[in-house]
PDB file of N, CA and C in Angstrom:
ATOM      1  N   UNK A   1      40.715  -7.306 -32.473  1.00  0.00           N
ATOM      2  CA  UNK A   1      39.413  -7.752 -32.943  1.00  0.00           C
ATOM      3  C   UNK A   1      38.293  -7.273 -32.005  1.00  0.00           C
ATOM      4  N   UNK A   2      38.609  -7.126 -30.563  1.00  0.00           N
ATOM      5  CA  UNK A   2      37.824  -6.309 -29.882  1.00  0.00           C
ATOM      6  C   UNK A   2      37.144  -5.321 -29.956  1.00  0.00           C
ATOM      7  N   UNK A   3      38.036  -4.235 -30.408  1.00  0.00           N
ATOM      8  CA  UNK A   3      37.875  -3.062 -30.845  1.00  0.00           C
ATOM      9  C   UNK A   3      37.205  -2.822 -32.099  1.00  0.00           C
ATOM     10  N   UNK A   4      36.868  -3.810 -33.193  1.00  0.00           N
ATOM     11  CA  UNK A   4      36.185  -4.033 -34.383  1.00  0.00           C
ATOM     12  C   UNK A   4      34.453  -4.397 -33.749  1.00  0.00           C
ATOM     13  N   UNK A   5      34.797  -5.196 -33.001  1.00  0.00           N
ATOM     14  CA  UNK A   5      33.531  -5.545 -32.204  1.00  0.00           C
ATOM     15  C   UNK A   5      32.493  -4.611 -31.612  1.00  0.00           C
ATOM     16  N   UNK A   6      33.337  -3.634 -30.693  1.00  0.00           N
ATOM     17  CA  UNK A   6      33.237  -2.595 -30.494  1.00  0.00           C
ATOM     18  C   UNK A   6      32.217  -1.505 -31.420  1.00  0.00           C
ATOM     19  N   UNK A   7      33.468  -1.284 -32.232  1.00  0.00           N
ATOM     20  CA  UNK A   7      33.036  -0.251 -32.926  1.00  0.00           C
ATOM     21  C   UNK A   7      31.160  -1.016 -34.118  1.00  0.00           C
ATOM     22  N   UNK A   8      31.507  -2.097 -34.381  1.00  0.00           N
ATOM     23  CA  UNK A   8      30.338  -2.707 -34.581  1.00  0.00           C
ATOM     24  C   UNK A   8      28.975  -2.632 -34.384  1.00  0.00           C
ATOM     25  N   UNK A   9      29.491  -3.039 -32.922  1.00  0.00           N
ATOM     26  CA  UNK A   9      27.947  -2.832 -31.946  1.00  0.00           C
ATOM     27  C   UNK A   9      27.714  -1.318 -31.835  1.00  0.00           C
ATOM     28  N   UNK A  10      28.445  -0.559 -31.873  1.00  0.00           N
ATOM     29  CA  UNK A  10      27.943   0.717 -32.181  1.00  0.00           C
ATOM     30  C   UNK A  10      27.337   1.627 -33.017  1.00  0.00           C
ATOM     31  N   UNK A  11      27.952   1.372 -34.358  1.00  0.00           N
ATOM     32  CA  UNK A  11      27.405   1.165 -35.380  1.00  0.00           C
ATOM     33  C   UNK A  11      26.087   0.827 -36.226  1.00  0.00           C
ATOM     34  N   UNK A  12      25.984  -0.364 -35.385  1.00  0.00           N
ATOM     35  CA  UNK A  12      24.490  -1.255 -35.270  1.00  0.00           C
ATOM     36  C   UNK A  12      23.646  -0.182 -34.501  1.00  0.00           C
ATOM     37  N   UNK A  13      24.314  -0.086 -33.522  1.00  0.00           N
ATOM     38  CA  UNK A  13      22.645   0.910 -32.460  1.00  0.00           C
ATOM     39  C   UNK A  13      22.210   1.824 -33.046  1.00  0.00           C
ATOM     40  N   UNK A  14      23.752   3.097 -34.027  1.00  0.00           N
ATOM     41  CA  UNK A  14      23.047   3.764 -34.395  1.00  0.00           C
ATOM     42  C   UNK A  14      21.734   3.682 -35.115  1.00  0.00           C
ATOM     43  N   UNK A  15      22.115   2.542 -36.431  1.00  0.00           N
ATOM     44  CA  UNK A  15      21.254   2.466 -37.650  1.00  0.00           C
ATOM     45  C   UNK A  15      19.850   1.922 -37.106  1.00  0.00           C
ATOM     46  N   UNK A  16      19.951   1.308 -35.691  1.00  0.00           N
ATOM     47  CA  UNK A  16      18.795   0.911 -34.935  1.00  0.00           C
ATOM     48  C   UNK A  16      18.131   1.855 -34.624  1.00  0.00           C
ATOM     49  N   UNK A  17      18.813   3.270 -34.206  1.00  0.00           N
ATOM     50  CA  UNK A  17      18.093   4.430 -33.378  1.00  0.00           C
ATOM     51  C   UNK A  17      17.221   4.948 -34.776  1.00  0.00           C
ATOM     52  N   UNK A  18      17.908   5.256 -35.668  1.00  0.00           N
ATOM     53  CA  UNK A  18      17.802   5.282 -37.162  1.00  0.00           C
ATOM     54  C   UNK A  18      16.548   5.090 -37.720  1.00  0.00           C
ATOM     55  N   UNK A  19      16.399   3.853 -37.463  1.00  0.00           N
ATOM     56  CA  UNK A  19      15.131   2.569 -37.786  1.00  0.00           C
ATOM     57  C   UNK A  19      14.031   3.069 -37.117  1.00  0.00           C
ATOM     58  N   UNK A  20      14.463   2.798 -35.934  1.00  0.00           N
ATOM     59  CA  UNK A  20      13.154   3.195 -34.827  1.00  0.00           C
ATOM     60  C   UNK A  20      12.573   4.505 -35.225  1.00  0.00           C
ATOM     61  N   UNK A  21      13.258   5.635 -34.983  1.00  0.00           N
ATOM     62  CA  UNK A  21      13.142   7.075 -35.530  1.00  0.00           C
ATOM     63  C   UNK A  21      12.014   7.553 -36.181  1.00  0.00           C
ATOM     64  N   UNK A  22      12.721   6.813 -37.635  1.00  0.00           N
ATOM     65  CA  UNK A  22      11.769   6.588 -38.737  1.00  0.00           C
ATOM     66  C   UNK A  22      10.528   5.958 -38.730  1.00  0.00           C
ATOM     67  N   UNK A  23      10.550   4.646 -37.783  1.00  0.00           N
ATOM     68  CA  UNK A  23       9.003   4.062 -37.856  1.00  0.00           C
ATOM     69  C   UNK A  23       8.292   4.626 -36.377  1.00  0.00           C
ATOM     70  N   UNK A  24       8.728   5.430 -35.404  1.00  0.00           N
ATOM     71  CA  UNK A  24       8.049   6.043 -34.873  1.00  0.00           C
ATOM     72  C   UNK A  24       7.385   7.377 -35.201  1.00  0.00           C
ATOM     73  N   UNK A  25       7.988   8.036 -36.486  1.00  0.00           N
ATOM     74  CA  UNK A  25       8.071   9.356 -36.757  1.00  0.00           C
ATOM     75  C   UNK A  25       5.973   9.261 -37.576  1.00  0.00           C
ATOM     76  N   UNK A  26       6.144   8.005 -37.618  1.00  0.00           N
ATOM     77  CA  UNK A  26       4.483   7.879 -38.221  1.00  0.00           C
ATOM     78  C   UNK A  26       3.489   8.057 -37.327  1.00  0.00           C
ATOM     79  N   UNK A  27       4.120   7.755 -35.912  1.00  0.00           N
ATOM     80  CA  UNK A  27       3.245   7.102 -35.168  1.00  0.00           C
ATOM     81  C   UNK A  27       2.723   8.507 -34.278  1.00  0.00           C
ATOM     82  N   UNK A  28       3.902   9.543 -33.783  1.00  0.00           N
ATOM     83  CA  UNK A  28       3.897  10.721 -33.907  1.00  0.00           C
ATOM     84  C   UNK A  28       3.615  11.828 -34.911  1.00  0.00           C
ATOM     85  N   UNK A  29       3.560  11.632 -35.737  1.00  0.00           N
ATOM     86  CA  UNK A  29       3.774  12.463 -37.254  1.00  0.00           C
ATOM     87  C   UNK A  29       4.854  13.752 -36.717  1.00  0.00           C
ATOM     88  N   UNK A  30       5.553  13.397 -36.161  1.00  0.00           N
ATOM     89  CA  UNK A  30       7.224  14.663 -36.390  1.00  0.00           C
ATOM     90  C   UNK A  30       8.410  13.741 -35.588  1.00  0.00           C
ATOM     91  N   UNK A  31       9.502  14.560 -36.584  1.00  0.00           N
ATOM     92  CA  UNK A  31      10.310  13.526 -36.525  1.00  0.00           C
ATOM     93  C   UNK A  31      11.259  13.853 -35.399  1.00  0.00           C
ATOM     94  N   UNK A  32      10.875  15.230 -34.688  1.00  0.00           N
ATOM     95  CA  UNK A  32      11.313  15.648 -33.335  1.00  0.00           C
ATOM     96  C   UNK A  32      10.852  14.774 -32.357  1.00  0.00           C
ATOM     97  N   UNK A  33       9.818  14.506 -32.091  1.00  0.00           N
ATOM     98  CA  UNK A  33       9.205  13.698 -30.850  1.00  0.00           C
ATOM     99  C   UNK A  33       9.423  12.472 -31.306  1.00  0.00           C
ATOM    100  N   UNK A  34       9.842  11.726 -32.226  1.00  0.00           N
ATOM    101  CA  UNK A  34      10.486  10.447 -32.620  1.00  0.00           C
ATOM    102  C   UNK A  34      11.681  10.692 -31.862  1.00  0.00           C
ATOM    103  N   UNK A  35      12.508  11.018 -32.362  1.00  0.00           N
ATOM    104  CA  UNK A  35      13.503  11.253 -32.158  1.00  0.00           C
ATOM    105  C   UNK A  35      14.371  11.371 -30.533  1.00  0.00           C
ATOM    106  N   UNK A  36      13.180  12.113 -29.944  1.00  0.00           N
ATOM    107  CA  UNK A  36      13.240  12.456 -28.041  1.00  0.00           C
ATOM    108  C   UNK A  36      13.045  11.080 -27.431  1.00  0.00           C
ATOM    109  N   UNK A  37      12.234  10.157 -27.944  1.00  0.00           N
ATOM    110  CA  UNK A  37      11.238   9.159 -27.673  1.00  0.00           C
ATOM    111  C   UNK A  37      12.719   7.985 -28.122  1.00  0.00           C
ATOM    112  N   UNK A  38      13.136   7.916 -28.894  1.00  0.00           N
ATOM    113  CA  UNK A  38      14.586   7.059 -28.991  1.00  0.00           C
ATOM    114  C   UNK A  38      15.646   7.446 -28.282  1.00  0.00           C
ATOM    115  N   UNK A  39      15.987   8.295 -28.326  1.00  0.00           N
ATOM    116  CA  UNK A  39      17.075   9.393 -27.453  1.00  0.00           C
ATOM    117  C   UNK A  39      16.479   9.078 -26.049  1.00  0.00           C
ATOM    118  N   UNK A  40      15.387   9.263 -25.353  1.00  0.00           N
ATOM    119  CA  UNK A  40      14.944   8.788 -24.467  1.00  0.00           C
ATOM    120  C   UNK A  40      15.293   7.071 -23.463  1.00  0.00           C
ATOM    121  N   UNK A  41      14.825   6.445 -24.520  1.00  0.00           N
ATOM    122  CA  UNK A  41      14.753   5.183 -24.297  1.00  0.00           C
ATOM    123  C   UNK A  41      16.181   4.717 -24.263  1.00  0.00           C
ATOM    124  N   UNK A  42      17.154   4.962 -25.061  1.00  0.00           N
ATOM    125  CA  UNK A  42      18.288   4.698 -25.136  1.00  0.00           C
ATOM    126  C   UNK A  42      18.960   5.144 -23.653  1.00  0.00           C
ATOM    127  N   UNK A  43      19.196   5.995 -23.584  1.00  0.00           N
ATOM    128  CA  UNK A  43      19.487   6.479 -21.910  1.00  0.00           C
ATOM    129  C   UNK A  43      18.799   5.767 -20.900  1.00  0.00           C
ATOM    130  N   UNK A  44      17.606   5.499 -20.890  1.00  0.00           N
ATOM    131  CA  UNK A  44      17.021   4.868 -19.804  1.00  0.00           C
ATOM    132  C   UNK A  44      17.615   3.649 -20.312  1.00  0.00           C
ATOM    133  N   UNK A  45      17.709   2.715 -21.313  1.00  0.00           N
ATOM    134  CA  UNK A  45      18.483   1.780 -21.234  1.00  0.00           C
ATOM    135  C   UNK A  45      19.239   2.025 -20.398  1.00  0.00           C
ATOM    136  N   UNK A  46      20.218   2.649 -20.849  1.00  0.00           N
ATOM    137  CA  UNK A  46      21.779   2.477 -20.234  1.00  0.00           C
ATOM    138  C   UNK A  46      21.888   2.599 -18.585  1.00  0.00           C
ATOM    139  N   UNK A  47      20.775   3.628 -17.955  1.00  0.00           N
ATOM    140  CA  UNK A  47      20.601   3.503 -16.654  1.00  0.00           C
ATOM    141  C   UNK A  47      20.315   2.495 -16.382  1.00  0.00           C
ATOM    142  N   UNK A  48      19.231   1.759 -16.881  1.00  0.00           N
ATOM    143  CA  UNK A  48      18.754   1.120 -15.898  1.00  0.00           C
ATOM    144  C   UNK A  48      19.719  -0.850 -16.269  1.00  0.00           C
ATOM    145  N   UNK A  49      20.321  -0.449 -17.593  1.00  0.00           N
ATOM    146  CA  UNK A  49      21.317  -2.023 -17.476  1.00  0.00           C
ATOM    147  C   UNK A  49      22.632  -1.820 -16.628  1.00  0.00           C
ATOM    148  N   UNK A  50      23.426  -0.429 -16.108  1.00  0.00           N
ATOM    149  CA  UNK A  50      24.246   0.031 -15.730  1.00  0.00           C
ATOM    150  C   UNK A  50      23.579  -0.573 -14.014  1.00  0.00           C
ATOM    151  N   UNK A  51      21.937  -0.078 -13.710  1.00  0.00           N
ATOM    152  CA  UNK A  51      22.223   0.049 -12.602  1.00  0.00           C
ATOM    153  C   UNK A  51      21.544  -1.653 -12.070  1.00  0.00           C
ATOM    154  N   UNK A  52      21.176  -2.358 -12.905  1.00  0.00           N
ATOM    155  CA  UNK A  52      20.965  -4.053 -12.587  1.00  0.00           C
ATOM    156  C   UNK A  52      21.796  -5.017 -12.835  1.00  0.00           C
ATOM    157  N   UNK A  53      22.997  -4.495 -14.131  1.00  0.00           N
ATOM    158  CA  UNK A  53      23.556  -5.449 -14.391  1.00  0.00           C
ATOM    159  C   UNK A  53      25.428  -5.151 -14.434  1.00  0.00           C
ATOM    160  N   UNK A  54      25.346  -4.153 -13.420  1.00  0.00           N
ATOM    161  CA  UNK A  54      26.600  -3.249 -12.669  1.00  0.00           C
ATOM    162  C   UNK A  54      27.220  -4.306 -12.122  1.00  0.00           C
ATOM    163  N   UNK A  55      26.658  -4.728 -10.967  1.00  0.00           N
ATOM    164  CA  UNK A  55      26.946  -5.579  -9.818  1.00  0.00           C
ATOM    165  C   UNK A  55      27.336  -7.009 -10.515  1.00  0.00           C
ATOM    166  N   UNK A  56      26.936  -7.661 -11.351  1.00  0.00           N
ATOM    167  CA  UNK A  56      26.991  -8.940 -12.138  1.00  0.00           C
ATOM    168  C   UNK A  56      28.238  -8.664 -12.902  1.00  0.00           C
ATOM    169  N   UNK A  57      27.812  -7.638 -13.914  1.00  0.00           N
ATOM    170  CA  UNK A  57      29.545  -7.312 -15.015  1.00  0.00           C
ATOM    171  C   UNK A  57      30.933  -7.687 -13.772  1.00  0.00           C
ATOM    172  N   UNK A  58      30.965  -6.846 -12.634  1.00  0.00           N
ATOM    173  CA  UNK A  58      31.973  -6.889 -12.065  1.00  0.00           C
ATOM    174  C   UNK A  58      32.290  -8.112 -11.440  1.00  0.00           C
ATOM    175  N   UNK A  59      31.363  -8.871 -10.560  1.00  0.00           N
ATOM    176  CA  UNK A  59      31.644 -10.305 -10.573  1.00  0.00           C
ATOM    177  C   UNK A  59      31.616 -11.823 -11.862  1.00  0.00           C
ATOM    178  N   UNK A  60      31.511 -11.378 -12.861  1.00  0.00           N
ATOM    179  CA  UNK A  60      31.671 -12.060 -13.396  1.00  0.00           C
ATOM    180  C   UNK A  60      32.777 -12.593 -14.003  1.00  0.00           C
ATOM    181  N   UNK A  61      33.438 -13.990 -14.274  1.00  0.00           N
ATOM    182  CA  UNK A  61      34.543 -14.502 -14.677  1.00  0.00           C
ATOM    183  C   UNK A  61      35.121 -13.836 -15.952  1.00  0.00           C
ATOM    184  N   UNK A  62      33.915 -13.325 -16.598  1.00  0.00           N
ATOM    185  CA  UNK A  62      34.593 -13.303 -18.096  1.00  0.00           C
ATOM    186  C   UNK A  62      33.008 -12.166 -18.534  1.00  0.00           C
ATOM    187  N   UNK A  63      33.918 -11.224 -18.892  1.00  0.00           N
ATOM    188  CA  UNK A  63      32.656  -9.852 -19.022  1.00  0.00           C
ATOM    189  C   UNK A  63      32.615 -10.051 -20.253  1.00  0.00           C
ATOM    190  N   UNK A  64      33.185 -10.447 -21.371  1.00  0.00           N
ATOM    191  CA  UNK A  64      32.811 -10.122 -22.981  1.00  0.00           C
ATOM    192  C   UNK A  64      32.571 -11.473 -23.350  1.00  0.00           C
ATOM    193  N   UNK A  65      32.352 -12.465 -22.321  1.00  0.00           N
ATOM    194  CA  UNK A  65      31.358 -12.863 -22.447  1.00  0.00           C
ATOM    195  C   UNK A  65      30.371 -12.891 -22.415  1.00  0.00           C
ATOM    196  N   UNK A  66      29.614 -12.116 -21.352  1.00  0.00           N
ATOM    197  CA  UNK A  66      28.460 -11.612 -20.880  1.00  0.00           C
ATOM    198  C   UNK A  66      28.131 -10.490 -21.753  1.00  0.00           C
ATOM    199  N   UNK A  67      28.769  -9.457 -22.380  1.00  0.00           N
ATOM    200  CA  UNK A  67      29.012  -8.452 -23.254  1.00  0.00           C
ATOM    201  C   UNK A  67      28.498  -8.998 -24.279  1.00  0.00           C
ATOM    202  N   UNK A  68      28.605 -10.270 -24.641  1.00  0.00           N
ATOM    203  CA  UNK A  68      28.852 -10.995 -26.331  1.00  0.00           C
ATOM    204  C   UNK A  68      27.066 -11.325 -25.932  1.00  0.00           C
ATOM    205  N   UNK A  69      26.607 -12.153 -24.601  1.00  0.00           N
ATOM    206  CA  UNK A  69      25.339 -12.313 -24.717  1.00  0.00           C
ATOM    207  C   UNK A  69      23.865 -11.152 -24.316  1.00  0.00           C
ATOM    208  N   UNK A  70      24.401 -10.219 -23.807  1.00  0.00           N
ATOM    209  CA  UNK A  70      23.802  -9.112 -24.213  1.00  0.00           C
ATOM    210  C   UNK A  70      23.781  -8.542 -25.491  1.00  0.00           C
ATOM    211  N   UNK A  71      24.655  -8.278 -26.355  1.00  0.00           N
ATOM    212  CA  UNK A  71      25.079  -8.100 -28.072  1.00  0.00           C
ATOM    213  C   UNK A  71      23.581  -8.884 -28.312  1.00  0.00           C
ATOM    214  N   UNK A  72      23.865 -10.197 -28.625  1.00  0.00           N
ATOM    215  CA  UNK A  72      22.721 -11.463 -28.417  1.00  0.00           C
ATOM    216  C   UNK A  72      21.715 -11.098 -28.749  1.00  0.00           C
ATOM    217  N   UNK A  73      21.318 -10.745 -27.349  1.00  0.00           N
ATOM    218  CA  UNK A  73      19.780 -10.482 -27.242  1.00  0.00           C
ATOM    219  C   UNK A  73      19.095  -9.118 -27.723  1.00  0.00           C
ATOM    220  N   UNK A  74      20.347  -7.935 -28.303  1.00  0.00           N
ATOM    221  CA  UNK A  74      20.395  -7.058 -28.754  1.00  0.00           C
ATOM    222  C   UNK A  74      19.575  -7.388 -30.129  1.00  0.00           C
ATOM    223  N   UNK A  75      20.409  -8.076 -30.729  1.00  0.00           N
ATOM    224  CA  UNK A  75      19.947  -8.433 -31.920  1.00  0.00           C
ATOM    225  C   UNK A  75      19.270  -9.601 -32.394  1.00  0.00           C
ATOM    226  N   UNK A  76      18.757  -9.964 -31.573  1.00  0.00           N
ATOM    227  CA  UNK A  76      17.518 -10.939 -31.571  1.00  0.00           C
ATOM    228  C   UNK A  76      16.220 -10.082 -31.652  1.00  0.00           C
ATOM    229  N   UNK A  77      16.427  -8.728 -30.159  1.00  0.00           N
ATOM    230  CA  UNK A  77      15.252  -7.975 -30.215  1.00  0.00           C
ATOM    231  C   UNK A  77      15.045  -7.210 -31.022  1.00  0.00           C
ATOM    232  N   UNK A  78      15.949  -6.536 -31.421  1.00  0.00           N
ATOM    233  CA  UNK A  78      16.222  -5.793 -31.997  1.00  0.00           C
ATOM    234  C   UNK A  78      15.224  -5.926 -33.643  1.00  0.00           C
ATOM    235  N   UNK A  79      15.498  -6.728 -34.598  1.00  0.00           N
ATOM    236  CA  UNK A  79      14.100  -7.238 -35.478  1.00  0.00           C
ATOM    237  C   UNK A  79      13.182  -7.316 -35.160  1.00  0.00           C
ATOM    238  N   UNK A  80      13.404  -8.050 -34.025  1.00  0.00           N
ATOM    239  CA  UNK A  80      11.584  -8.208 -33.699  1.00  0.00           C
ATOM    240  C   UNK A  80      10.776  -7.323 -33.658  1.00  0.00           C
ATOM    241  N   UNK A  81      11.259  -6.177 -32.931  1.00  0.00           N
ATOM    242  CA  UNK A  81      10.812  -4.873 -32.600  1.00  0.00           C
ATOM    243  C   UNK A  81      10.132  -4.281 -33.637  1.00  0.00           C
ATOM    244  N   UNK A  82      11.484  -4.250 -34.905  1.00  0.00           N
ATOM    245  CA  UNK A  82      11.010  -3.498 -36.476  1.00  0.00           C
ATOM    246  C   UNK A  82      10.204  -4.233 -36.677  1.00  0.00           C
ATOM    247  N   UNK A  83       9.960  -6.101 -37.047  1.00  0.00           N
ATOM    248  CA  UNK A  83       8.499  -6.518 -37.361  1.00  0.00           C
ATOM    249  C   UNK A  83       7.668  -5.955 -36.870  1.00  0.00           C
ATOM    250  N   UNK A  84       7.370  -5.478 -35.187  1.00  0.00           N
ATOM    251  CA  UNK A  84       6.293  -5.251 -34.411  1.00  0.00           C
ATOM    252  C   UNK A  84       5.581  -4.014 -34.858  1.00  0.00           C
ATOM    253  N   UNK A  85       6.541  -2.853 -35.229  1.00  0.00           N
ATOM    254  CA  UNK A  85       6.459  -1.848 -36.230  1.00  0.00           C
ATOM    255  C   UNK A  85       5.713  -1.930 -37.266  1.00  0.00           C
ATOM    256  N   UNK A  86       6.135  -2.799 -37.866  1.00  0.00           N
ATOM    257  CA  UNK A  86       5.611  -2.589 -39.270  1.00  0.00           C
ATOM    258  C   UNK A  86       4.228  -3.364 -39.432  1.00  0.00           C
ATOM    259  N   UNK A  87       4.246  -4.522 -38.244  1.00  0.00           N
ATOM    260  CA  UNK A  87       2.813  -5.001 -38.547  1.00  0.00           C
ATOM    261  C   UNK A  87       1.863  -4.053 -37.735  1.00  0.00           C
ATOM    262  N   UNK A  88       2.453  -2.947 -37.174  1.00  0.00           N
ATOM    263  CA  UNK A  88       1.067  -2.131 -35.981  1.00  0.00           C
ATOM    264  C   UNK A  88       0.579  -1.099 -37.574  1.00  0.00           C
ATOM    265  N   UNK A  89       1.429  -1.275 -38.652  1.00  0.00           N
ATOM    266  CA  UNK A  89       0.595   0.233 -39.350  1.00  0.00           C
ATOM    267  C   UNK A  89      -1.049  -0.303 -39.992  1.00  0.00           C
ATOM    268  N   UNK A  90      -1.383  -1.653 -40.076  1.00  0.00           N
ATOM    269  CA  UNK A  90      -3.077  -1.860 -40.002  1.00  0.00           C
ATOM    270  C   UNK A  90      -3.663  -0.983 -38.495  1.00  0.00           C
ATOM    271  N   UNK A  91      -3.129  -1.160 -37.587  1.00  0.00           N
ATOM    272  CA  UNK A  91      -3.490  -0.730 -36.408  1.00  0.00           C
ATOM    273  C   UNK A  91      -3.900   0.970 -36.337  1.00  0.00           C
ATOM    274  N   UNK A  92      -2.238   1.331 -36.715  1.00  0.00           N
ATOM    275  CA  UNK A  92      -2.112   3.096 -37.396  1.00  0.00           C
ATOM    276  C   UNK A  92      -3.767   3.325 -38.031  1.00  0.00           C
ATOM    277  N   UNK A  93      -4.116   2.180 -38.794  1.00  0.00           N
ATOM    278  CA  UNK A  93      -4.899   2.988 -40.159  1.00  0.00           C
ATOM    279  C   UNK A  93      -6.216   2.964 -38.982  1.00  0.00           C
ATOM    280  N   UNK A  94      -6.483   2.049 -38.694  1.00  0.00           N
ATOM    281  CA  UNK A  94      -7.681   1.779 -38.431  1.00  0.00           C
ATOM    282  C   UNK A  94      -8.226   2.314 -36.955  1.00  0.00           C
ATOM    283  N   UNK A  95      -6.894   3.239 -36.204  1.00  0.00           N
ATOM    284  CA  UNK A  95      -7.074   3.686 -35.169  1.00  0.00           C
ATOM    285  C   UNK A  95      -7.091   4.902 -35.414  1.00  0.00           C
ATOM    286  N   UNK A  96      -6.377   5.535 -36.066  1.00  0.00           N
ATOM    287  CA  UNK A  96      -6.215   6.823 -36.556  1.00  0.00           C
ATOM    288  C   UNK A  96      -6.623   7.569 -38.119  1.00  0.00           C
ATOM    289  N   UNK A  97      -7.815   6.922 -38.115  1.00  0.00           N
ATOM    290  CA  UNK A  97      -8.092   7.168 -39.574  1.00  0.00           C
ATOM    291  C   UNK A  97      -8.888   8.461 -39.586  1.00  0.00           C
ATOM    292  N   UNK A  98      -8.808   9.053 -40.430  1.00  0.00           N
ATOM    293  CA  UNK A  98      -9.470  10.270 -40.520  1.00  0.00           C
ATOM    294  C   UNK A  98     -11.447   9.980 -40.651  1.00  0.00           C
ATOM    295  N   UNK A  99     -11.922  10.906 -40.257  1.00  0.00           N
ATOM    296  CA  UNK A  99     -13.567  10.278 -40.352  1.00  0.00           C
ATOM    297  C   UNK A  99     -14.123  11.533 -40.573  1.00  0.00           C
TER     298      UNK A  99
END
């Protein structure tokens, strides 16, 4: 069941990178510099939870537990984010409007 879990949460990030992609690709207008800009961020994730939350994973009693509450907050933020998206395109119009 681990390994379902696994493959899950992976799954999920993609269709997240996916998401993002797409609602950055407006914000840029190309879907290359979207794209660098997720690809980006994703890596600096991983550095920078690898290099704060390295030391903790290994002392901790029980890692998929800690695993399960990172997941968590994954997908807690994870919406929020797309709301934050979708309510900035008044912002889009009215910042970037043609004149």
């Amino acid at each position: 069941i681990i390994f379902l879990i696994f493959f899950l949460s992976g799954a999920t990030g993609l269709i997240y990178e996916i998401a993002w992609a797409g609602m950055l690709r407006t914000v840029f207008g190309s879907s290359t510099l979207a794209i660098v800009t997720v690809l980006t961020s994703f890596m600096a994730g991983l550095a920078l939870g690898s290099f704060y939350l390295g030391r903790v994973a290994t002392r901790t009693d029980n890692p998929l537990r800690l695993y399960a509450w990172l997941e968590t907050g994954i997908g807690i933020y994870a919406p929020v984010l797309i709301s934050v998206f979708a309510g900035l395109d008044a912002v889009y119009f009215f910042t970037w409007r043609p004149g």
